[in-house]
PDB file of N, CA and C in Angstrom:
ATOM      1  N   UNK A   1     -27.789 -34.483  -7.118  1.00  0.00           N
ATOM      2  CA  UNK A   1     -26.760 -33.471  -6.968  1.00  0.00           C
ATOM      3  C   UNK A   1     -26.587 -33.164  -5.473  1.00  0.00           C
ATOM      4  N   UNK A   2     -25.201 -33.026  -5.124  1.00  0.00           N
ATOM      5  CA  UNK A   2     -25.051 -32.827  -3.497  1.00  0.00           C
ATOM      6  C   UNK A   2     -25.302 -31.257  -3.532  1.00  0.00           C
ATOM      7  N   UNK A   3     -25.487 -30.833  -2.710  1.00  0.00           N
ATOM      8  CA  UNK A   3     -25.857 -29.780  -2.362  1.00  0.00           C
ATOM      9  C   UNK A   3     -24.881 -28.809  -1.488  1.00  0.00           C
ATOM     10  N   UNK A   4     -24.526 -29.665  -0.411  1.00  0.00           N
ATOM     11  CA  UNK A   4     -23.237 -29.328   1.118  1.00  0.00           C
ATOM     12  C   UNK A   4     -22.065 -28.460   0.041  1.00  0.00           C
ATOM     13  N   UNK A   5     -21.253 -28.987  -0.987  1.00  0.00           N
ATOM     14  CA  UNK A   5     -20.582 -28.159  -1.485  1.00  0.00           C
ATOM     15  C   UNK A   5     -20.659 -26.709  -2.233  1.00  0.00           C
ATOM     16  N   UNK A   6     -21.772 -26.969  -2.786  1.00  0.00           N
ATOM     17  CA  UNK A   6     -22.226 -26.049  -3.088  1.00  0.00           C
ATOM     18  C   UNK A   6     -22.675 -24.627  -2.536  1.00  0.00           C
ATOM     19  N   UNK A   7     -23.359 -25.017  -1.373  1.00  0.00           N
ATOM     20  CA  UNK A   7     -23.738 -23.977  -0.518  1.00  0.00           C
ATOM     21  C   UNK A   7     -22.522 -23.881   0.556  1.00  0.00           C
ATOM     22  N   UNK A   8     -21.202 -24.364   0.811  1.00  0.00           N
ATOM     23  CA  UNK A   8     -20.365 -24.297   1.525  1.00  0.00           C
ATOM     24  C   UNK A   8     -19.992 -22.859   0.459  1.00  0.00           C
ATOM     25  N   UNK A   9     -19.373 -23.465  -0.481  1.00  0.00           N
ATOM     26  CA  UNK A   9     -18.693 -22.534  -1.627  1.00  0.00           C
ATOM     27  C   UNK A   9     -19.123 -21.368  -2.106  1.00  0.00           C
ATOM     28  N   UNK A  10     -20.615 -21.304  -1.519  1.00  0.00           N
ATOM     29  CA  UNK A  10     -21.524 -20.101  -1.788  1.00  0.00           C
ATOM     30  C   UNK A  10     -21.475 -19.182  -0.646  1.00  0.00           C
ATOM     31  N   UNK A  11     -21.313 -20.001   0.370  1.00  0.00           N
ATOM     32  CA  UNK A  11     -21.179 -19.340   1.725  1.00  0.00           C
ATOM     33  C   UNK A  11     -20.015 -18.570   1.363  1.00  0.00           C
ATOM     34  N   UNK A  12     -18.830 -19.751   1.011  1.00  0.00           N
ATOM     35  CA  UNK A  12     -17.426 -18.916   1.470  1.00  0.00           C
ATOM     36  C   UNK A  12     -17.289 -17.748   0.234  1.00  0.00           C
ATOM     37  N   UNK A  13     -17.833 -17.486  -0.529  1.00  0.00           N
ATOM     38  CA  UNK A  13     -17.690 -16.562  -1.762  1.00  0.00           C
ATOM     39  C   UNK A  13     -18.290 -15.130  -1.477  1.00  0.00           C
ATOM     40  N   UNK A  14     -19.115 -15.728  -0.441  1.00  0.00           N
ATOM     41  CA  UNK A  14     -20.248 -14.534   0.081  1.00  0.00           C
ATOM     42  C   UNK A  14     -19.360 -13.912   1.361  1.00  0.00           C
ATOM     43  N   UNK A  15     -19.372 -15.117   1.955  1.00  0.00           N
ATOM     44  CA  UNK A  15     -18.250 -14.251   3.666  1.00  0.00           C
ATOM     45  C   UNK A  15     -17.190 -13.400   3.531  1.00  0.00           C
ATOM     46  N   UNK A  16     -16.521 -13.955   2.065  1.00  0.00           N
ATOM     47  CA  UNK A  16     -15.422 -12.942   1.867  1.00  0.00           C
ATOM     48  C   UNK A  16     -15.791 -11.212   1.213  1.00  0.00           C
ATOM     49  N   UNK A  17     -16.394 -11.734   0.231  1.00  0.00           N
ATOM     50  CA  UNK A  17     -17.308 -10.174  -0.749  1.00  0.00           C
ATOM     51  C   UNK A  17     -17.880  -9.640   0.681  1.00  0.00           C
ATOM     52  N   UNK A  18     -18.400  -9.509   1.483  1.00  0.00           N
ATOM     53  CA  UNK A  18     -18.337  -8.571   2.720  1.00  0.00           C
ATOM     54  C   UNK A  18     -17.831  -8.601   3.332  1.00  0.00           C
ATOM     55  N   UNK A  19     -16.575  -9.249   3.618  1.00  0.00           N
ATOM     56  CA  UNK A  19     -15.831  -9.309   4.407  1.00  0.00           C
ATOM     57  C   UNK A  19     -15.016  -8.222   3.553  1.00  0.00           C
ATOM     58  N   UNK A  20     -14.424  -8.621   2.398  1.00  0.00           N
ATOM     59  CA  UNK A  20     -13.892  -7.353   1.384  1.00  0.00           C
ATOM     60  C   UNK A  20     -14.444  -5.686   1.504  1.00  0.00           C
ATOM     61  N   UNK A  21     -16.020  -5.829   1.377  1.00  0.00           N
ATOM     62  CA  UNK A  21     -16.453  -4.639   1.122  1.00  0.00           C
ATOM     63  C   UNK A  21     -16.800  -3.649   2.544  1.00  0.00           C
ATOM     64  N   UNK A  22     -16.458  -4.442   3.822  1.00  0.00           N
ATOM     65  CA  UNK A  22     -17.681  -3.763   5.058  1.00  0.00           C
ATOM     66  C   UNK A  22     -15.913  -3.703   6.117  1.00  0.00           C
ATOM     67  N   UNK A  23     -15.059  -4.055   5.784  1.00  0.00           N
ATOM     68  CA  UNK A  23     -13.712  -4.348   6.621  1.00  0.00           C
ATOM     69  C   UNK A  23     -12.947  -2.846   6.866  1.00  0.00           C
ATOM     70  N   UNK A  24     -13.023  -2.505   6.118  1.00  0.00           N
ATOM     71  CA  UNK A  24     -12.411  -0.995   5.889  1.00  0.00           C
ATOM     72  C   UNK A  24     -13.278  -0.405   6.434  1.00  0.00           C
ATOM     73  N   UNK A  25     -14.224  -0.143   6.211  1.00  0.00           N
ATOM     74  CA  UNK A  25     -14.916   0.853   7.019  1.00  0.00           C
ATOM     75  C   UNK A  25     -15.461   0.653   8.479  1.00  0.00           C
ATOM     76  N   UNK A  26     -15.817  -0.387   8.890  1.00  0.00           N
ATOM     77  CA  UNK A  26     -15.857  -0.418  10.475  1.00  0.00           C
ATOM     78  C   UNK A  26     -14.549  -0.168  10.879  1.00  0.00           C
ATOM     79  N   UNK A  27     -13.485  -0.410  10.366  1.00  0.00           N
ATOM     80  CA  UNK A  27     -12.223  -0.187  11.113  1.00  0.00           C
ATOM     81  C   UNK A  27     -12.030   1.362  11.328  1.00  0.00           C
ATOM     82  N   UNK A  28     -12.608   1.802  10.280  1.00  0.00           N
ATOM     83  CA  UNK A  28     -12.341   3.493  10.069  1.00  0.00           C
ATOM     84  C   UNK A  28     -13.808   4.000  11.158  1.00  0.00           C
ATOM     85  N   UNK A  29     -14.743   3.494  11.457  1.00  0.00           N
ATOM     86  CA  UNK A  29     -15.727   3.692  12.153  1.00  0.00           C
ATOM     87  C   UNK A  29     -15.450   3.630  13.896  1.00  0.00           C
ATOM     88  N   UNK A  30     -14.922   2.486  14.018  1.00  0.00           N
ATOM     89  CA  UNK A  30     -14.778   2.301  15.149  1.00  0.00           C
ATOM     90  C   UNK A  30     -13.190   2.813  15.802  1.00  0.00           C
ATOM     91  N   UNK A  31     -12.413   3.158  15.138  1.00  0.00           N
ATOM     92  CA  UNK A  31     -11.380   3.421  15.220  1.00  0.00           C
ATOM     93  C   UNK A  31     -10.467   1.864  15.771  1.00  0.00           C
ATOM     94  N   UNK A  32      -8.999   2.537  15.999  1.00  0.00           N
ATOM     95  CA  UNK A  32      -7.844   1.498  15.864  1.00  0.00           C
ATOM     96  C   UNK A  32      -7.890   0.720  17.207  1.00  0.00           C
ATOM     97  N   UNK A  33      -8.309   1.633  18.088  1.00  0.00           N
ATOM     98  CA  UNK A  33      -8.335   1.696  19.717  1.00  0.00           C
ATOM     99  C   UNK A  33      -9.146   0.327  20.116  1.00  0.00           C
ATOM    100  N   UNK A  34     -10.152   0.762  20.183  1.00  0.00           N
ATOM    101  CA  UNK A  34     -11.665  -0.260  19.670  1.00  0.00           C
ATOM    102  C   UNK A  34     -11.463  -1.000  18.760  1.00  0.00           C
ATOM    103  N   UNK A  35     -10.890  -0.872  17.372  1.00  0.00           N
ATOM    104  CA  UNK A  35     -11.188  -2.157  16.515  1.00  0.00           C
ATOM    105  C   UNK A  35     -10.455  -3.802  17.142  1.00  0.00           C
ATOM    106  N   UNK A  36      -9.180  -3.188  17.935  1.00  0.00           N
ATOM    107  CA  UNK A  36      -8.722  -3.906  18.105  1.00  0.00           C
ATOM    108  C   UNK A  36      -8.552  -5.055  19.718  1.00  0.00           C
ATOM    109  N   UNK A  37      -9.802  -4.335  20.296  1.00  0.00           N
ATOM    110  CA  UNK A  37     -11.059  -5.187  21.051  1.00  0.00           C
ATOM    111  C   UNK A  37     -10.983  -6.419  20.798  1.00  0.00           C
ATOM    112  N   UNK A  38     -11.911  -7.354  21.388  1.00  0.00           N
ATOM    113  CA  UNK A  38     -12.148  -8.922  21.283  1.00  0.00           C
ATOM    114  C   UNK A  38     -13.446  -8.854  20.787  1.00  0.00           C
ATOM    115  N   UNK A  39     -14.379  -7.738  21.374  1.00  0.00           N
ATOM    116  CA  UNK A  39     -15.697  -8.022  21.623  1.00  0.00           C
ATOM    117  C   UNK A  39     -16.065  -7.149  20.310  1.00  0.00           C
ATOM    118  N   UNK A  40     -15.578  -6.213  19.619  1.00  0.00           N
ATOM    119  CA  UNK A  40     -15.462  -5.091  18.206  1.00  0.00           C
ATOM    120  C   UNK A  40     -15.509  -6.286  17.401  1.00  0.00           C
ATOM    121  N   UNK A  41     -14.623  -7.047  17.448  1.00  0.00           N
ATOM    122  CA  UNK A  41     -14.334  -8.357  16.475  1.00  0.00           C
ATOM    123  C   UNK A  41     -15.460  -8.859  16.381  1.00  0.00           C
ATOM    124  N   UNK A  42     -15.645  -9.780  17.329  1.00  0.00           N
ATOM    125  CA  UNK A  42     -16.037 -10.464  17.650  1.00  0.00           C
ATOM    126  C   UNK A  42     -17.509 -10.680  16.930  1.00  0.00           C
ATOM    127  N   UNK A  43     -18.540  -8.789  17.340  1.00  0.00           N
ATOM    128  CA  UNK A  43     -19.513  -8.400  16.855  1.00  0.00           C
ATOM    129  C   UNK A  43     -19.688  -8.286  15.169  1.00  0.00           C
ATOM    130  N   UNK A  44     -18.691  -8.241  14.440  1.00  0.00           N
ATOM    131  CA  UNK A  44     -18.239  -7.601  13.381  1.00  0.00           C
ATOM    132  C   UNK A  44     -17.946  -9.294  12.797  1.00  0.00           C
ATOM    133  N   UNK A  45     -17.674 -10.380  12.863  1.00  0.00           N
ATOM    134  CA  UNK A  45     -17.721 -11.587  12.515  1.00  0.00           C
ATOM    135  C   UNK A  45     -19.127 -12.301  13.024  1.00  0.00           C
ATOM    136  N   UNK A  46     -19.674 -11.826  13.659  1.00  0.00           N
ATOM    137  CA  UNK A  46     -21.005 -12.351  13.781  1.00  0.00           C
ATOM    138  C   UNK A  46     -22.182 -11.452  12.701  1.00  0.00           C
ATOM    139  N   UNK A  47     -21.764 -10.646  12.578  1.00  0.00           N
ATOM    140  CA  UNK A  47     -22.481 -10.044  11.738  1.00  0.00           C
ATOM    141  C   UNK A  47     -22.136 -10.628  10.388  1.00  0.00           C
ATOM    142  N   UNK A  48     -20.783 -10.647   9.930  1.00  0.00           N
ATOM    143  CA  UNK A  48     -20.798 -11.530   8.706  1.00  0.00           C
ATOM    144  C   UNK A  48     -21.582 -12.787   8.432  1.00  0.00           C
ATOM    145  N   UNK A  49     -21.690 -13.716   9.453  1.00  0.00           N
ATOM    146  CA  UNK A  49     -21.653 -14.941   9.590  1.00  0.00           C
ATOM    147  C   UNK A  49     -22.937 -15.277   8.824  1.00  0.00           C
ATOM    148  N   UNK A  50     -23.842 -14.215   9.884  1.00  0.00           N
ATOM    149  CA  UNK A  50     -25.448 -14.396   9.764  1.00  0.00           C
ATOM    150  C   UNK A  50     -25.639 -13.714   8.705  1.00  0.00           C
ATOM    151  N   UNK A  51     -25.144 -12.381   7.599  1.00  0.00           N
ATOM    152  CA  UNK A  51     -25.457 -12.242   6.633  1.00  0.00           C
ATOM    153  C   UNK A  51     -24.941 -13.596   5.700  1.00  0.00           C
ATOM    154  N   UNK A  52     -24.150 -13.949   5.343  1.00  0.00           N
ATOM    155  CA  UNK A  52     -23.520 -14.856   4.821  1.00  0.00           C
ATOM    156  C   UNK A  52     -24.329 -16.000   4.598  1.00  0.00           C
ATOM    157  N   UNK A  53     -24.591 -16.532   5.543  1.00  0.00           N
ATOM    158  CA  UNK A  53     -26.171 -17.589   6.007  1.00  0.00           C
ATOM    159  C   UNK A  53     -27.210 -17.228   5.350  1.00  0.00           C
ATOM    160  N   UNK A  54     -27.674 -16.118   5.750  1.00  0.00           N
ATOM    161  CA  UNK A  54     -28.879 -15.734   5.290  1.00  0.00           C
ATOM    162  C   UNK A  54     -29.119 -15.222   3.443  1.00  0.00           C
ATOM    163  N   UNK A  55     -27.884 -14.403   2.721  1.00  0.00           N
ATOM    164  CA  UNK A  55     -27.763 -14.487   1.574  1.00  0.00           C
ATOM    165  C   UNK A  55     -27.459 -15.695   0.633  1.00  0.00           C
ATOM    166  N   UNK A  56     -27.045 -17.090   1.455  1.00  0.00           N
ATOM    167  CA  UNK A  56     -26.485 -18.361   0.931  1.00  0.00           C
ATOM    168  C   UNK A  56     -27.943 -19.140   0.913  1.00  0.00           C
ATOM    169  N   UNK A  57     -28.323 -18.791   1.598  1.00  0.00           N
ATOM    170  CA  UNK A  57     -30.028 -19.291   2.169  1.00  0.00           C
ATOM    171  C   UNK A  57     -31.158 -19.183   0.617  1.00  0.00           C
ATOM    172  N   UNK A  58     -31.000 -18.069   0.689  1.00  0.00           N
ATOM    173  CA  UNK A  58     -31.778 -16.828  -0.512  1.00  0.00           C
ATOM    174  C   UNK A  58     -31.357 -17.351  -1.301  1.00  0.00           C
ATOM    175  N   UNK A  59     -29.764 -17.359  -1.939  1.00  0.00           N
ATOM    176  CA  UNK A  59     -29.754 -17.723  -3.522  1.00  0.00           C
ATOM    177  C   UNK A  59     -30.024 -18.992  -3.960  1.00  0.00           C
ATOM    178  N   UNK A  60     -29.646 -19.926  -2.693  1.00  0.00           N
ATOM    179  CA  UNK A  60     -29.722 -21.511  -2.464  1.00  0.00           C
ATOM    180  C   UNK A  60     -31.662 -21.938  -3.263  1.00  0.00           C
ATOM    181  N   UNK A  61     -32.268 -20.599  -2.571  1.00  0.00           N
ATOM    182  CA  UNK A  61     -33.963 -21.326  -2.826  1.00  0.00           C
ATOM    183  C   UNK A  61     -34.067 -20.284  -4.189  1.00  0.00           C
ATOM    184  N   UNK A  62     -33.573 -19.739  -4.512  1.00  0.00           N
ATOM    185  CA  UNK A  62     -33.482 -19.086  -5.590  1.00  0.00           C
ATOM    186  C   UNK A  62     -33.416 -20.025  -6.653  1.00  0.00           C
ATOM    187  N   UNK A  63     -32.513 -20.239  -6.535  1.00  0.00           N
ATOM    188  CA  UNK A  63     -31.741 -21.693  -7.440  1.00  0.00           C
ATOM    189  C   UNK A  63     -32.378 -22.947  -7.570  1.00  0.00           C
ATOM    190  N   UNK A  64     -33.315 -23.180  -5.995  1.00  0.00           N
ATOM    191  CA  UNK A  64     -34.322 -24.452  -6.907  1.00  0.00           C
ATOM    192  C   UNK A  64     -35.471 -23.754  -6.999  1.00  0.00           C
ATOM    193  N   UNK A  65     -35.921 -22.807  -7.108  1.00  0.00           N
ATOM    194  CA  UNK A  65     -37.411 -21.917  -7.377  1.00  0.00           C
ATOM    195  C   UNK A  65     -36.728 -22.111  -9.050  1.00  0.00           C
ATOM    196  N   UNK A  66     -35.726 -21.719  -9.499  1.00  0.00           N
ATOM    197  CA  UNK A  66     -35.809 -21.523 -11.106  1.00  0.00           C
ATOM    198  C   UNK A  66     -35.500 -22.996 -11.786  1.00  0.00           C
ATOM    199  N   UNK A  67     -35.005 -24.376 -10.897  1.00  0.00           N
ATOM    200  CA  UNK A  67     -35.164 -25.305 -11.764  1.00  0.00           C
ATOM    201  C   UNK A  67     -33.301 -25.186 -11.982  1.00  0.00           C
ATOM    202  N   UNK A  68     -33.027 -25.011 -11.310  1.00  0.00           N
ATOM    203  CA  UNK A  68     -31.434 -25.066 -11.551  1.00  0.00           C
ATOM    204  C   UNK A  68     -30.665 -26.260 -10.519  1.00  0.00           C
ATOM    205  N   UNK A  69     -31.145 -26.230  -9.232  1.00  0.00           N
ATOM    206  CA  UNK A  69     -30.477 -26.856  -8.500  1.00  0.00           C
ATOM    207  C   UNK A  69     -32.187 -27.704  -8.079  1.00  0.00           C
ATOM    208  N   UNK A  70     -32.263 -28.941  -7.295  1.00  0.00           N
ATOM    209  CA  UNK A  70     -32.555 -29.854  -6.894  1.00  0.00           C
ATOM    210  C   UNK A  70     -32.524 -30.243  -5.516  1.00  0.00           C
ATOM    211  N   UNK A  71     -33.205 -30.237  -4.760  1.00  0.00           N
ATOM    212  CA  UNK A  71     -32.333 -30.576  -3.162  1.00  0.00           C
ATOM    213  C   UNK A  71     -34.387 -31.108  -2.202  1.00  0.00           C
TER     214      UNK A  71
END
């Protein structure tokens, strides 16, 4: 079983669900002024990135700890 799609598709399912849930409120945090910075961004997509990674990571060994996936 390939694996690369899988954890691509896991990634991108994950980047968006916080990207959905955490978007609204830094904007309302940091205000309009600031959100709309390079470096506000910038921080705020790096932070996705590496959660995203790191939760794709987790379910990935999750998944062959229970005998589901193979890799």
């Amino acid at each position: 079983m390939n694996i690369l799609p899988i954890a691509i598709a896991l990634f991108l399912i994950i980047a968006f669900l916080f990207w959905k849930l955490t978007n609204g409120h830094f904007k309302k945090e940091y205000g309009s002024t600031l959100w709309n910075q390079w470096g506000t961004r910038l921080f705020y997509w790096q932070g996705v990135i590496y959660t995203s990674t790191g939760i794709t990571i987790f379910i990935l060994f999750i998944l062959k700890w229970t005998g589901i996936l193979t890799f």
